[in-house]
PDB file of N, CA and C in Angstrom:
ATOM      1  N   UNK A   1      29.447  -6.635  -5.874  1.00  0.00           N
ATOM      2  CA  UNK A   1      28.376  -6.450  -4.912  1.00  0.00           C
ATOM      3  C   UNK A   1      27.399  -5.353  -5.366  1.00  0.00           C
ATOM      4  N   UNK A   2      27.943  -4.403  -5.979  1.00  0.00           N
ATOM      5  CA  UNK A   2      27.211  -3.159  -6.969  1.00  0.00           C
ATOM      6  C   UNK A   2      25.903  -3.998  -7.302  1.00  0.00           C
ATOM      7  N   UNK A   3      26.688  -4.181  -8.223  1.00  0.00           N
ATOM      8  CA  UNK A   3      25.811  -5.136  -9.159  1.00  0.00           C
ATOM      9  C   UNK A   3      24.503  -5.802  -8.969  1.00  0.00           C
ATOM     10  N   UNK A   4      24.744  -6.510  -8.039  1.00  0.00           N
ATOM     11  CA  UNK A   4      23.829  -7.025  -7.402  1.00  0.00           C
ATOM     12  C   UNK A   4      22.590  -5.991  -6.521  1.00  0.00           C
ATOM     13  N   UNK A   5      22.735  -5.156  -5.524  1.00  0.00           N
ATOM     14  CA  UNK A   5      22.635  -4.282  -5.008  1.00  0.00           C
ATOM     15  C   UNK A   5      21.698  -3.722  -6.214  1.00  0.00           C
ATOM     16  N   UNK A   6      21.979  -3.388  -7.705  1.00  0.00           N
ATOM     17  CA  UNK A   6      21.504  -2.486  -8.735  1.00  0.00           C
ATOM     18  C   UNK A   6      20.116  -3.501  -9.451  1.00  0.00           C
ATOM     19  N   UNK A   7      20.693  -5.131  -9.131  1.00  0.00           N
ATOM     20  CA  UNK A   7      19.314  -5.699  -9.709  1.00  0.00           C
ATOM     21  C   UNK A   7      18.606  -5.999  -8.670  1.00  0.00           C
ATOM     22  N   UNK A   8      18.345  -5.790  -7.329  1.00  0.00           N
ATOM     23  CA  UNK A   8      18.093  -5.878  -6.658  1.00  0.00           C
ATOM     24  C   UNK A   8      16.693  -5.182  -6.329  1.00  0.00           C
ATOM     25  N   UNK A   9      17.263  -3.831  -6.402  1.00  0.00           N
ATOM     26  CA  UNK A   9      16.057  -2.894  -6.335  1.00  0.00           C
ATOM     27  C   UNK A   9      15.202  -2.546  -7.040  1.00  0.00           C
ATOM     28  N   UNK A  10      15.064  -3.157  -8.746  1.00  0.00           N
ATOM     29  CA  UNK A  10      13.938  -2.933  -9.235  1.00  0.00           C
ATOM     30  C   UNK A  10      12.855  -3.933  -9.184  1.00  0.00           C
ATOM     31  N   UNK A  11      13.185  -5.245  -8.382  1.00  0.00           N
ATOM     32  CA  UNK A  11      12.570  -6.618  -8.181  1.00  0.00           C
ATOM     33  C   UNK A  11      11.904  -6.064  -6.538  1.00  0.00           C
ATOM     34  N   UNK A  12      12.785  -5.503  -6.055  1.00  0.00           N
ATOM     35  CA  UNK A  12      11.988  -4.869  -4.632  1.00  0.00           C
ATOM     36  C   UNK A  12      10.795  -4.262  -5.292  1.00  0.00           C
ATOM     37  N   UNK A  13      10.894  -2.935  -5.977  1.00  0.00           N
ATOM     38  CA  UNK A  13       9.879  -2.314  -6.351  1.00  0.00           C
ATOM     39  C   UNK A  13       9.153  -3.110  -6.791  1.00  0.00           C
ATOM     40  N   UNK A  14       8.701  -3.904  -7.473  1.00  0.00           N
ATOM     41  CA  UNK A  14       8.002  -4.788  -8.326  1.00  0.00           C
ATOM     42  C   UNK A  14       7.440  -5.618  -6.815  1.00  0.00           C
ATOM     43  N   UNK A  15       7.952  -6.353  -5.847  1.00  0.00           N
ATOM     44  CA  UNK A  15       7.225  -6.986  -5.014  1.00  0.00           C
ATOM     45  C   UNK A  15       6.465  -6.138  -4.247  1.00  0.00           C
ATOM     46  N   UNK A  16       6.857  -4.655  -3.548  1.00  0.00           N
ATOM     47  CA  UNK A  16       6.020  -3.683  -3.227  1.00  0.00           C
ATOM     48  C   UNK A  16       4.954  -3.474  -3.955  1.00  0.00           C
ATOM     49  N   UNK A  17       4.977  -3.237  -5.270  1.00  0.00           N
ATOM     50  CA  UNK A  17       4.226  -2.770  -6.328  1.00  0.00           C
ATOM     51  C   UNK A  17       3.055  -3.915  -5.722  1.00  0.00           C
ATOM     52  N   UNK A  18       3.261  -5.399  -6.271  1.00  0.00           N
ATOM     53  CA  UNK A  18       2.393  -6.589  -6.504  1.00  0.00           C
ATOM     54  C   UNK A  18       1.538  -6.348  -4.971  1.00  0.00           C
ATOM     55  N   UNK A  19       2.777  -6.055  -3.831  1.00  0.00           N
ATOM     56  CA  UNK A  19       2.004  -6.349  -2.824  1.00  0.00           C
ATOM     57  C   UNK A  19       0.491  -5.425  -2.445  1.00  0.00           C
ATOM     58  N   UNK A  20       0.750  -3.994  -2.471  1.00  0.00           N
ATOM     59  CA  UNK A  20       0.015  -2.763  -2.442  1.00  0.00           C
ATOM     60  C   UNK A  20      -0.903  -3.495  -3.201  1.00  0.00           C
ATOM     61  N   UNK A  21      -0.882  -3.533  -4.424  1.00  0.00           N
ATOM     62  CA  UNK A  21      -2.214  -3.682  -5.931  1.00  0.00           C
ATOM     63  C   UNK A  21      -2.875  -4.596  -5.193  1.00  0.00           C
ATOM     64  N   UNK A  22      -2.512  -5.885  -4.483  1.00  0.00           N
ATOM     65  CA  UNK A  22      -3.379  -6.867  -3.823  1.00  0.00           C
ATOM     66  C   UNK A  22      -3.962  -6.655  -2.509  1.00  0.00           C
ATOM     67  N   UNK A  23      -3.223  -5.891  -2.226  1.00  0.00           N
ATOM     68  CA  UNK A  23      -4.024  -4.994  -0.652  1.00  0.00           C
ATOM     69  C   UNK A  23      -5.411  -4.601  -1.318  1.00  0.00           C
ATOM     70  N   UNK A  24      -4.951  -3.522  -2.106  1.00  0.00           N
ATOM     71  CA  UNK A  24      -6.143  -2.986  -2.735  1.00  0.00           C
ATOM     72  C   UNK A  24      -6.857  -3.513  -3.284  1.00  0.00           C
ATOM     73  N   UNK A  25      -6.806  -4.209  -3.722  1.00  0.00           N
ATOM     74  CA  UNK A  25      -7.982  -5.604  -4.842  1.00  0.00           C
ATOM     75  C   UNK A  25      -8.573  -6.013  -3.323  1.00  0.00           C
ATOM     76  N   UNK A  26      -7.899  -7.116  -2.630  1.00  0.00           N
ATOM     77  CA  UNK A  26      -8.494  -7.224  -1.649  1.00  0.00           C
ATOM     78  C   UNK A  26      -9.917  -6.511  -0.698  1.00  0.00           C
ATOM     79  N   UNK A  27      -9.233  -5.294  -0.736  1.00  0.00           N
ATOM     80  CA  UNK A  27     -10.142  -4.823   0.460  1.00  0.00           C
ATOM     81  C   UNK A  27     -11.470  -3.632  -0.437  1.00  0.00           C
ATOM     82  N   UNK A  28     -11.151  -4.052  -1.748  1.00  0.00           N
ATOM     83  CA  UNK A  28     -11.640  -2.442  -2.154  1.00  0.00           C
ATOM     84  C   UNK A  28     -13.121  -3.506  -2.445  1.00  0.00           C
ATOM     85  N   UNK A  29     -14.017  -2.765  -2.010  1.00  0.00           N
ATOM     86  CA  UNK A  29     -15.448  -3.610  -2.262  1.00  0.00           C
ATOM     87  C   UNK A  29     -15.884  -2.404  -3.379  1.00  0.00           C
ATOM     88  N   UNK A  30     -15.714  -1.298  -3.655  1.00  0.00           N
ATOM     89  CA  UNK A  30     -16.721  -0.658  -4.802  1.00  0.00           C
ATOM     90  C   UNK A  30     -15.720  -0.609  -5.565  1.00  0.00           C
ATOM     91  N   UNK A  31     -14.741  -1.135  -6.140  1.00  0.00           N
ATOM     92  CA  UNK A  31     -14.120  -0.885  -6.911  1.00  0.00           C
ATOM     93  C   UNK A  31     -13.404   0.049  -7.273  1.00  0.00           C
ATOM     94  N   UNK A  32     -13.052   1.145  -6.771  1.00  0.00           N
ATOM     95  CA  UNK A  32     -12.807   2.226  -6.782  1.00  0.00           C
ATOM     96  C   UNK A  32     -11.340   2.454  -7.239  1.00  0.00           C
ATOM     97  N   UNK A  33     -10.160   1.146  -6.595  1.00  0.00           N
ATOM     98  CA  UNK A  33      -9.296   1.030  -6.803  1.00  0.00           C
ATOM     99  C   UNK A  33      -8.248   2.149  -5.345  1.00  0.00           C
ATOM    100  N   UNK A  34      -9.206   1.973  -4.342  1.00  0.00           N
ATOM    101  CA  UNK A  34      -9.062   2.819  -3.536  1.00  0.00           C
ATOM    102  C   UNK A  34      -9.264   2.240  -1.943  1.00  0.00           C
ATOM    103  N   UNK A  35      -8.734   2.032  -0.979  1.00  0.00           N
ATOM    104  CA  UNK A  35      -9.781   1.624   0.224  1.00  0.00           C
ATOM    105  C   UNK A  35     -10.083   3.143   1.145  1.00  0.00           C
ATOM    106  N   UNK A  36     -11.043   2.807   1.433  1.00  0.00           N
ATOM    107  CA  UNK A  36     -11.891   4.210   2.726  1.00  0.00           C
ATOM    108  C   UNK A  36     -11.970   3.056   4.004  1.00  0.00           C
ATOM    109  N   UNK A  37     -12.300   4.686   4.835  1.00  0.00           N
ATOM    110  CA  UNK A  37     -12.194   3.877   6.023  1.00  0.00           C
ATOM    111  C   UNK A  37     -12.729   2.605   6.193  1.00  0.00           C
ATOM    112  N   UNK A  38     -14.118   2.627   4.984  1.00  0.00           N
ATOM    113  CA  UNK A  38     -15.070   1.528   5.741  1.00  0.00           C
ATOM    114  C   UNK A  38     -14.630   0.409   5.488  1.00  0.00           C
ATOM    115  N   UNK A  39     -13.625   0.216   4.093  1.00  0.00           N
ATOM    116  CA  UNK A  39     -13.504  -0.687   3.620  1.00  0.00           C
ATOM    117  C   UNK A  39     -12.280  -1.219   4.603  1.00  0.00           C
ATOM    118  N   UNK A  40     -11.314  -0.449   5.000  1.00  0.00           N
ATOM    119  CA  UNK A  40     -10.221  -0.818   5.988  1.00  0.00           C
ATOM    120  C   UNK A  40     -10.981  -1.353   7.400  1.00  0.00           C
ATOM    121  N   UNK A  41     -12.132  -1.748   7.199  1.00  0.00           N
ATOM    122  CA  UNK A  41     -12.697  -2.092   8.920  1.00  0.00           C
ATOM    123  C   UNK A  41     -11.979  -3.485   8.964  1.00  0.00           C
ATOM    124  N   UNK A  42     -11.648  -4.045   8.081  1.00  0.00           N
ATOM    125  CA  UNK A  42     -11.561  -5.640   7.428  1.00  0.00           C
ATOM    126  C   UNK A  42     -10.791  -6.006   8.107  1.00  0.00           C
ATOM    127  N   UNK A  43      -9.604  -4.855   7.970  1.00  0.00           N
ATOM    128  CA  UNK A  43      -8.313  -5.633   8.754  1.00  0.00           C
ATOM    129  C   UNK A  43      -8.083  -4.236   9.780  1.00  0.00           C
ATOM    130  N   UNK A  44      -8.106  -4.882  10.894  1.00  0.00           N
ATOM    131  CA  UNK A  44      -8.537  -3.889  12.672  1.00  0.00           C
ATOM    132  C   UNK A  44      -6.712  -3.316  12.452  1.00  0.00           C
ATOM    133  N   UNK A  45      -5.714  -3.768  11.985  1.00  0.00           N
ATOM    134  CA  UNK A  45      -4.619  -3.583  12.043  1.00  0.00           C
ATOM    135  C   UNK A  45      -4.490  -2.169  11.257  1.00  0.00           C
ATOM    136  N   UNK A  46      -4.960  -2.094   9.866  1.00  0.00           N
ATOM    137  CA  UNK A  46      -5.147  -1.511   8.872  1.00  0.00           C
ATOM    138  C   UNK A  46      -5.427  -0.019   9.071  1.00  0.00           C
ATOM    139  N   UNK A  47      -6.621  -0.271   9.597  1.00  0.00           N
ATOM    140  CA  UNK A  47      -7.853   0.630  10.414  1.00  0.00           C
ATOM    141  C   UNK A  47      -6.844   1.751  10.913  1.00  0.00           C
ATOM    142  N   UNK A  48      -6.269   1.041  12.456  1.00  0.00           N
ATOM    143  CA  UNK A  48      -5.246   1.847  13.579  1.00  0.00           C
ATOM    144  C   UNK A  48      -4.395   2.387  12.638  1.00  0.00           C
ATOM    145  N   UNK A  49      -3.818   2.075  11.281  1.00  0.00           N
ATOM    146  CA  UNK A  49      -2.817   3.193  10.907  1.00  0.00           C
ATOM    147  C   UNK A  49      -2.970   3.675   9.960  1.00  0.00           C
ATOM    148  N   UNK A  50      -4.667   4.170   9.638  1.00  0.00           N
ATOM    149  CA  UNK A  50      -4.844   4.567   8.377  1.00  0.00           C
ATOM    150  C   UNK A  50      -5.081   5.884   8.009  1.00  0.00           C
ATOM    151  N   UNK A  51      -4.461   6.467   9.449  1.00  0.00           N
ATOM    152  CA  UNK A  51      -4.298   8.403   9.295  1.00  0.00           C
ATOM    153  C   UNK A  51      -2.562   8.229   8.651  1.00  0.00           C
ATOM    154  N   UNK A  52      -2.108   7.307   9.189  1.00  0.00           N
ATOM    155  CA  UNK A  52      -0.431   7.248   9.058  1.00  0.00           C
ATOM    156  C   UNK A  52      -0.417   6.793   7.663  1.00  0.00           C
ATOM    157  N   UNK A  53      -1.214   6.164   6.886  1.00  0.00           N
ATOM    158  CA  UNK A  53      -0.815   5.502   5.734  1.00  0.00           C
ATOM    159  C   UNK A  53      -1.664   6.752   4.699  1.00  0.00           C
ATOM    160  N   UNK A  54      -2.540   7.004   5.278  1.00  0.00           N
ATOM    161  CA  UNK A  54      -3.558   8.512   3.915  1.00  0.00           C
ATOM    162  C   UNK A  54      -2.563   9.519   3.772  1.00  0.00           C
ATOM    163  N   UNK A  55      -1.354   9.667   3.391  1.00  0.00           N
ATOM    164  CA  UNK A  55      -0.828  10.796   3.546  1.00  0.00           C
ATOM    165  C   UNK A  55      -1.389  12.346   2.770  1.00  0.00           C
ATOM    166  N   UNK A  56      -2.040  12.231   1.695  1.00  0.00           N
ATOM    167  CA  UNK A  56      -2.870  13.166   1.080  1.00  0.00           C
ATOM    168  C   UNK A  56      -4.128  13.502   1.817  1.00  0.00           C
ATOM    169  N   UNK A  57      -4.410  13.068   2.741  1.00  0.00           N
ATOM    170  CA  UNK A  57      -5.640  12.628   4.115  1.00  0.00           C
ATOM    171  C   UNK A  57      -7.349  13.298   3.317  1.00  0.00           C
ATOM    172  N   UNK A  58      -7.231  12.134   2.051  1.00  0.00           N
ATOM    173  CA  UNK A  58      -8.158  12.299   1.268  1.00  0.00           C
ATOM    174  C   UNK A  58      -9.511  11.215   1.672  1.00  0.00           C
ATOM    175  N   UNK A  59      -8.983  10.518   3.242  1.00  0.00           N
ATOM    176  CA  UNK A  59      -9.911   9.465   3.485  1.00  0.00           C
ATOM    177  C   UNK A  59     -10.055   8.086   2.450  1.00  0.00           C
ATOM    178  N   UNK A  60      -8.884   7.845   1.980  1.00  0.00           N
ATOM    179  CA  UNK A  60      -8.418   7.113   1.470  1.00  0.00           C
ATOM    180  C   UNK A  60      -7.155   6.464   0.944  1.00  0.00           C
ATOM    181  N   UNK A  61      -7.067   5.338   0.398  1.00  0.00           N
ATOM    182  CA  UNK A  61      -5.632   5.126   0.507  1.00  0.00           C
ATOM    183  C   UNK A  61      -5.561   4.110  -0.509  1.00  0.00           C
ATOM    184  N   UNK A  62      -4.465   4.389  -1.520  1.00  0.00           N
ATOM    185  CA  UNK A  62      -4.479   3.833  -2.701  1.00  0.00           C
ATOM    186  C   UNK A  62      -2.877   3.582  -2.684  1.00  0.00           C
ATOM    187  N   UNK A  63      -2.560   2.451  -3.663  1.00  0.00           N
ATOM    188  CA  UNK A  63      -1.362   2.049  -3.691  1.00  0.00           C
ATOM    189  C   UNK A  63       0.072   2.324  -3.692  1.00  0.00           C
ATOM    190  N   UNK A  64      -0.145   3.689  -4.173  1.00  0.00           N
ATOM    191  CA  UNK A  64       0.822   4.288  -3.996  1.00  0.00           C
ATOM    192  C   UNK A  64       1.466   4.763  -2.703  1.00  0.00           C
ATOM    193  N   UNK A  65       0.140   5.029  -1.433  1.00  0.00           N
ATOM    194  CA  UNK A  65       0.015   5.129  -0.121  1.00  0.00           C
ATOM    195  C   UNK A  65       1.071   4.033   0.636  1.00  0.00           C
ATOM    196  N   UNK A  66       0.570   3.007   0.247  1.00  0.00           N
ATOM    197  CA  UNK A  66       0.782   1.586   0.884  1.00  0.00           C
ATOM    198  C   UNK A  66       2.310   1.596   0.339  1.00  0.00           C
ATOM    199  N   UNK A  67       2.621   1.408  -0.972  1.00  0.00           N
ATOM    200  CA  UNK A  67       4.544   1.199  -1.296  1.00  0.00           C
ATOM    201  C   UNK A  67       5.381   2.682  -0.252  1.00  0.00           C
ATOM    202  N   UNK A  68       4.802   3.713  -0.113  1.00  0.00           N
ATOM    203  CA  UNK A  68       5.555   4.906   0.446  1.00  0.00           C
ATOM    204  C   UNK A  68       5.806   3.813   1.927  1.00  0.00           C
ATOM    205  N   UNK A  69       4.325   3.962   2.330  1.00  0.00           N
ATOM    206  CA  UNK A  69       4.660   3.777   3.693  1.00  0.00           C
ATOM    207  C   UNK A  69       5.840   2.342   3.538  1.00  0.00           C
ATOM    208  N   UNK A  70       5.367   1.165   3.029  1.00  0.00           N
ATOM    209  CA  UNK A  70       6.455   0.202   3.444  1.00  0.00           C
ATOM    210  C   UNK A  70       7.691   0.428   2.741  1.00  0.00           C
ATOM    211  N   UNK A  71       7.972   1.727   2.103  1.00  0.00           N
ATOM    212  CA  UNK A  71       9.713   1.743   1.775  1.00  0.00           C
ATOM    213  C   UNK A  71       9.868   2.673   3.475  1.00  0.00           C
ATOM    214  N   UNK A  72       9.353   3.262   4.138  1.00  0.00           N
ATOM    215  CA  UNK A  72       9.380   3.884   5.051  1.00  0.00           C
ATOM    216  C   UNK A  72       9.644   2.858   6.194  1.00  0.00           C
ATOM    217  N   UNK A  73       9.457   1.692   6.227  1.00  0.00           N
ATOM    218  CA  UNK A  73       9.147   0.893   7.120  1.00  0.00           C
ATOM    219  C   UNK A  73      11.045   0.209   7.376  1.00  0.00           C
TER     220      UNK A  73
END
């Protein structure tokens, strides 16, 4: 069961990873590789938790943002 359990979690990381990078592709309109508030207007869901997801509260939120919060989740 180890075992399993051990290949398990680097295929998690990797679907977190894919998922975040496509958030961000998605929503990032200047390319920045980054979304700001304005760009989070897109998704109203996004928006409401995007003091909770900026944790550096740089007014932005980049992928690394997005995998924290959903291992948090």
């Amino acid at each position: 069961m180890k075992k399993i359990m051990y290949l398990a979690l680097p295929i998690m990381f990797v679907v977190s990873n894919a998922y975040a990078n496509d958030v961000i592709t998605a929503l990032d309109v200047d390319k920045d590789n980054l979304v700001n508030m304005e760009e989070a207007k897109i998704l109203p869901d996004l928006l409401a938790q995007f003091d909770t997801l900026d944790k550096n509260k740089d007014k932005m939120i980049d992928a690394t943002e997005i995998i924290e919060y959903r291992k948090a989740q």
